[in-house]
Protein backbone atom coordinates (compact mmCIF):
# COMPACT_ATOMS: atom_id res chain seq x y z
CA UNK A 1 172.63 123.90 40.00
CA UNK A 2 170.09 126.38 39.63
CA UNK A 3 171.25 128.46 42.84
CA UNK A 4 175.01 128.30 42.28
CA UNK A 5 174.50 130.06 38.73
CA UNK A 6 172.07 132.72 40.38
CA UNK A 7 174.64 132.94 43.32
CA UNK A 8 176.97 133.60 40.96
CA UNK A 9 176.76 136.42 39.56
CA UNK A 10 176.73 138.34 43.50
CA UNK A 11 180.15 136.51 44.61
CA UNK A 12 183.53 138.42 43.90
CA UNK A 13 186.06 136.11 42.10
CA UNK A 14 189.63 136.42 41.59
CA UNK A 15 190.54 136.37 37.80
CA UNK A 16 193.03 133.84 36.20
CA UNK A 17 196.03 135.83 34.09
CA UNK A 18 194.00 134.84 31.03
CA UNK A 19 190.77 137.32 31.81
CA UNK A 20 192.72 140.22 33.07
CA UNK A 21 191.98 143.41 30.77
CA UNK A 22 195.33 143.06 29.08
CA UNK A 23 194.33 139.72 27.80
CA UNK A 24 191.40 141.28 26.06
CA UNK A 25 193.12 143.61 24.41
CA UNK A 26 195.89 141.20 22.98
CA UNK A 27 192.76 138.83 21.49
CA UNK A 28 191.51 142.03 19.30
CA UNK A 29 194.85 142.18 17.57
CA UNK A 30 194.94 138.22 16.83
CA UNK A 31 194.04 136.04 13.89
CA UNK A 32 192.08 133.21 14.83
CA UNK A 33 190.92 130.14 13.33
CA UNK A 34 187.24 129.96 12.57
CA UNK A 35 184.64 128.54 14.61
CA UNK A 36 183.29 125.53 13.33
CA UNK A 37 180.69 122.78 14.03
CA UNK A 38 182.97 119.34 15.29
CA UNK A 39 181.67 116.31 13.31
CA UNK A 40 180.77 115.03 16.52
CA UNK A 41 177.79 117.71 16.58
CA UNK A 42 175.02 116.56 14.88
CA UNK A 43 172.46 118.53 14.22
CA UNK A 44 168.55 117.97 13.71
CA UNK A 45 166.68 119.94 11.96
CA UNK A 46 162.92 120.21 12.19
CA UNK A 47 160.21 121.03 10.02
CA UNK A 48 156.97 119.15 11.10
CA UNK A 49 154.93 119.43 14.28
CA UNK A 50 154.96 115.64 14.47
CA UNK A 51 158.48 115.68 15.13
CA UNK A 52 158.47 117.54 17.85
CA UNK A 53 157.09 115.30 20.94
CA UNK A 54 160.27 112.87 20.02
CA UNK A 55 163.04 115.86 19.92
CA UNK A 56 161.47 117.60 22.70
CA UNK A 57 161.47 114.81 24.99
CA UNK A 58 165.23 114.09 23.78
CA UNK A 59 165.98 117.44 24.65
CA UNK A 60 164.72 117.20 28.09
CA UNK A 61 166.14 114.14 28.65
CA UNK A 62 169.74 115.81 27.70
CA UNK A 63 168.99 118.90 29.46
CA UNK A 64 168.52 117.08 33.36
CA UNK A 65 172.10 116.69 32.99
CA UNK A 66 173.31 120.39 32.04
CA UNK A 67 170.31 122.48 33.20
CA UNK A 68 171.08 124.98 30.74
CA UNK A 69 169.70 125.32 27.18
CA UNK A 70 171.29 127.22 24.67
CA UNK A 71 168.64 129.07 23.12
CA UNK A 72 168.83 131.33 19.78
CA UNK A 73 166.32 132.27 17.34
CA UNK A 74 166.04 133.97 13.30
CA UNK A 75 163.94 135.93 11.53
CA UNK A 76 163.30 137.41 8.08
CA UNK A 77 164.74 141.18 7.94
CA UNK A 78 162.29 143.51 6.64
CA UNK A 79 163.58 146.28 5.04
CA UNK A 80 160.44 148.27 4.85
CA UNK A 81 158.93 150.17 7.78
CA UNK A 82 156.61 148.32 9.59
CA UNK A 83 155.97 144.89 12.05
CA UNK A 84 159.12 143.08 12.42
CA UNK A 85 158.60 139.69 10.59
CA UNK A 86 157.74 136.83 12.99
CA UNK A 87 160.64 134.51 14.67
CA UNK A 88 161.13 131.83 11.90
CA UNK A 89 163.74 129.68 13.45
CA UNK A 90 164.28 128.54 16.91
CA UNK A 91 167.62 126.76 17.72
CA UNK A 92 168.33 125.06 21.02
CA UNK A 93 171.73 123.11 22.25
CA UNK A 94 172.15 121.13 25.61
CA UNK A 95 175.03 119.75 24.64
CA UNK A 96 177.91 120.29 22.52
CA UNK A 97 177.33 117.10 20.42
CA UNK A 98 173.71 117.87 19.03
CA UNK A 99 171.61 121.17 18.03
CA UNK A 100 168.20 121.55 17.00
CA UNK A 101 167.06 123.71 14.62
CA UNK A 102 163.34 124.20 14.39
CA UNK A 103 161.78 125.49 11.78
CA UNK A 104 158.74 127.04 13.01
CA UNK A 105 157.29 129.47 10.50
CA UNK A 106 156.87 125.73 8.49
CA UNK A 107 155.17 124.68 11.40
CA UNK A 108 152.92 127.39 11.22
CA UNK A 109 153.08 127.72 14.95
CA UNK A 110 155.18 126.58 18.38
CA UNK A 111 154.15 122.82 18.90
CA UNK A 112 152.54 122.25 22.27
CA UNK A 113 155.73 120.17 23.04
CA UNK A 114 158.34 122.71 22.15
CA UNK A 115 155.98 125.11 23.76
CA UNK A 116 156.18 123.66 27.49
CA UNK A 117 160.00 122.91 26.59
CA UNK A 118 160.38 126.50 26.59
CA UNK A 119 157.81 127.61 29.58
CA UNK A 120 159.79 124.58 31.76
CA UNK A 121 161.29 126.09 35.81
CA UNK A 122 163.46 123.06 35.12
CA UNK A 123 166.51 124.51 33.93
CA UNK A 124 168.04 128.12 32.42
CA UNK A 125 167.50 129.30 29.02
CA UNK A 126 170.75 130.83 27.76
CA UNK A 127 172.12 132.91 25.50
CA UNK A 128 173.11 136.41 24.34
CA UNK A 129 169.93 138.86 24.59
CA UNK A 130 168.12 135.56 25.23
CA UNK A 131 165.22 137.54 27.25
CA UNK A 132 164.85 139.84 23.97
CA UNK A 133 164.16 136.55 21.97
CA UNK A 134 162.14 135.33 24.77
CA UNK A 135 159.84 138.25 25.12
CA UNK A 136 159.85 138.17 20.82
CA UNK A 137 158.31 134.82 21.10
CA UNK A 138 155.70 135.41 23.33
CA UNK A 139 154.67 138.30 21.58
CA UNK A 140 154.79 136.88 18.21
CA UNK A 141 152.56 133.64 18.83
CA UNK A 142 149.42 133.50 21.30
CA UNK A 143 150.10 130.17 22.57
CA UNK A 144 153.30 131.46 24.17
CA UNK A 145 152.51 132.42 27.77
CA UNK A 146 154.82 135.29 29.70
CA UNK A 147 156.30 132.19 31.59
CA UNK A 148 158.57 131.67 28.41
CA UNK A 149 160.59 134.95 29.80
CA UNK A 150 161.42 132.90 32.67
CA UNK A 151 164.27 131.09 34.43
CA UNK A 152 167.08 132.55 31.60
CA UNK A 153 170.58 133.68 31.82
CA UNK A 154 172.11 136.24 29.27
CA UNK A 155 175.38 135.24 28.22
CA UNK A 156 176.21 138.76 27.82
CA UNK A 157 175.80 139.49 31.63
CA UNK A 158 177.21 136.50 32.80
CA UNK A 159 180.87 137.42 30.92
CA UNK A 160 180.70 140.67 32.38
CA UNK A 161 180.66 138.81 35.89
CA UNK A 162 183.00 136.30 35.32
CA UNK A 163 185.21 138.77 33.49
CA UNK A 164 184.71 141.50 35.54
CA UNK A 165 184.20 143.91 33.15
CA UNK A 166 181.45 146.16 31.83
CA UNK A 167 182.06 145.13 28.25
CA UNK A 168 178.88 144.83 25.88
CA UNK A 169 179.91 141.64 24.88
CA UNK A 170 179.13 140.66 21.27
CA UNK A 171 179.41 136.64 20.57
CA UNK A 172 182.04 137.12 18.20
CA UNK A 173 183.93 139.22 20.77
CA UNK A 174 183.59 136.44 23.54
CA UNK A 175 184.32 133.92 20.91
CA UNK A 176 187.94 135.68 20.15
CA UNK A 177 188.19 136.09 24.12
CA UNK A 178 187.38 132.64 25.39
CA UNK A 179 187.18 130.35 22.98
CA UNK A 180 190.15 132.32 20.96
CA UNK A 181 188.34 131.34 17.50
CA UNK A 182 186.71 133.82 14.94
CA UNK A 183 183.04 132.99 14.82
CA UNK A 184 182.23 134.29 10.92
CA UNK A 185 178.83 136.06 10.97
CA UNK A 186 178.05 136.77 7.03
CA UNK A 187 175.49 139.15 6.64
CA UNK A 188 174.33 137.55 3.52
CA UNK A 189 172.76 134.65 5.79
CA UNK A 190 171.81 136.67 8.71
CA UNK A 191 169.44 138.93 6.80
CA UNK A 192 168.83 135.76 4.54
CA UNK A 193 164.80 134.83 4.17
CA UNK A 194 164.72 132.41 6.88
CA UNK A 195 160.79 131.34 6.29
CA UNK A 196 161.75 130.15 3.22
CA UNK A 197 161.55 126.33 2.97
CA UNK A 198 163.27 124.25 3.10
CA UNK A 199 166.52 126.33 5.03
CA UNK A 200 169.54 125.97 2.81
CA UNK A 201 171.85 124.02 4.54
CA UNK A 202 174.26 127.09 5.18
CA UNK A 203 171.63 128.33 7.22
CA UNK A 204 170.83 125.24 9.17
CA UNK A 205 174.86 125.40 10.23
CA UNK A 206 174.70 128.81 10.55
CA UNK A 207 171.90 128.88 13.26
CA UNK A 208 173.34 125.61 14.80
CA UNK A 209 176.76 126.89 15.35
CA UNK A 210 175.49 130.25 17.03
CA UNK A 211 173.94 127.88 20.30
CA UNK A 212 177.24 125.69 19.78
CA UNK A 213 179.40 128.65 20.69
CA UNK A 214 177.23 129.89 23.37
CA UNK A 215 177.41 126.47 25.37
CA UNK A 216 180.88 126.05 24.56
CA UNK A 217 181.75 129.81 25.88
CA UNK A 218 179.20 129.36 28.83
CA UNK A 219 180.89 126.27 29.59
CA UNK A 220 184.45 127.76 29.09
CA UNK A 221 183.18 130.92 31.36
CA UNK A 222 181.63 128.87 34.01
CA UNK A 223 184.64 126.18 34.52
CA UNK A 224 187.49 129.21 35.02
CA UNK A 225 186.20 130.71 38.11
């Protein structure tokens, strides 16, 4: 599974009529629904280290079966000069019934569990500007070893492939492409203090429905060609 992602991105495709350029231009002009989380998602969210063996070891179970994990992650916005706050949420979805949010500035640091999760050859991390997240986490808590920018797949890069195109894709912009929904992004909670506990739950479905619509558009992407 591995192999035929990484081959992927080297072999020409032809395009179905409904990624050609004209397509792409028709979605910017179009009202679409919104995005939202199915009531057949559920989604976990997690506050204590204790929790973690049991979810991680759920999430590896689901994950033998995809091999890719939607990865995203949050952090305070500091609107001084300075450090850049420290990640404060980490949100992972294997499948499109279940997300995790962890809430790891709670924790106080990346359980051991969650920690080899992430560090696993096993299967892809995915998701857009997932290696800048990646490379954020390992700077922002020792335990994280350089293996944690590993095995991944930006979603970004991947539409451009299967696309063709040398759009910098935004996830609202492959939302309206693919998925032909309008994925709200409210500033309001994206700057919001996400260290703050306990998460409202706007946040929680917030974060949750960003690694929803990268699996679903992944999925969407990777089933076309």
């Amino acid at each position: 599974m591995l192999e035929r992602i990484s081959r992927f991105f080297i072999m020409s495709r032809k395009l179905p009529p409904w990624m050609t350029n004209q397509a792409m231009c028709l979605t910017s002009e179009v009202d679409y629904p919104k995005i939202v989380l199915p009531k057949s998602c559920d989604v976990v969210y997690s506050h204590q280290i204790q929790d973690c063996a049991l979810l991680c070891q759920e999430i590896r179970d689901s994950v033998k079966k995809s091999r890719i994990l939607s990865l995203d992650a949050e952090w305070p916005v500091n609107f001084n000069s300075g450090s850049t706050p420290k990640i404060a949420v980490l949100q992972l979805c294997t499948t499109l019934d279940r997300a995790y949010v962890f809430h790891i500035s709670q924790m106080g640091c990346v359980p051991d569990e969650l920690k080899a999760l992430l560090e696993s050859p096993d299967f892809l991390k995915m998701g857009l500007n997932v290696k800048g997240d990646l490379w954020k986490l390992h700077r922002d808590f020792d335990n994280m070893s350089a293996k944690v920018v590993e095995h991944f797949v930006d979603l970004s890069k991947f539409a451009q492939t299967a696309l063709n195109t040398s759009e910098n894709w935004s996830l609202a912009r492959l939302c309206r492409h693919v998925l032909h929904k309008d994925l709200p992004k409210d500033a309001f909670v994206r700057q919001s203090e996400w260290d703050r506990f306990p998460l409202t739950e706007t946040q929680i479905q917030y974060a949750a429905l960003d690694v929803y619509a990268s699996l679903k558009i992944f999925m969407e992407l990777k089933s076309k060609v």
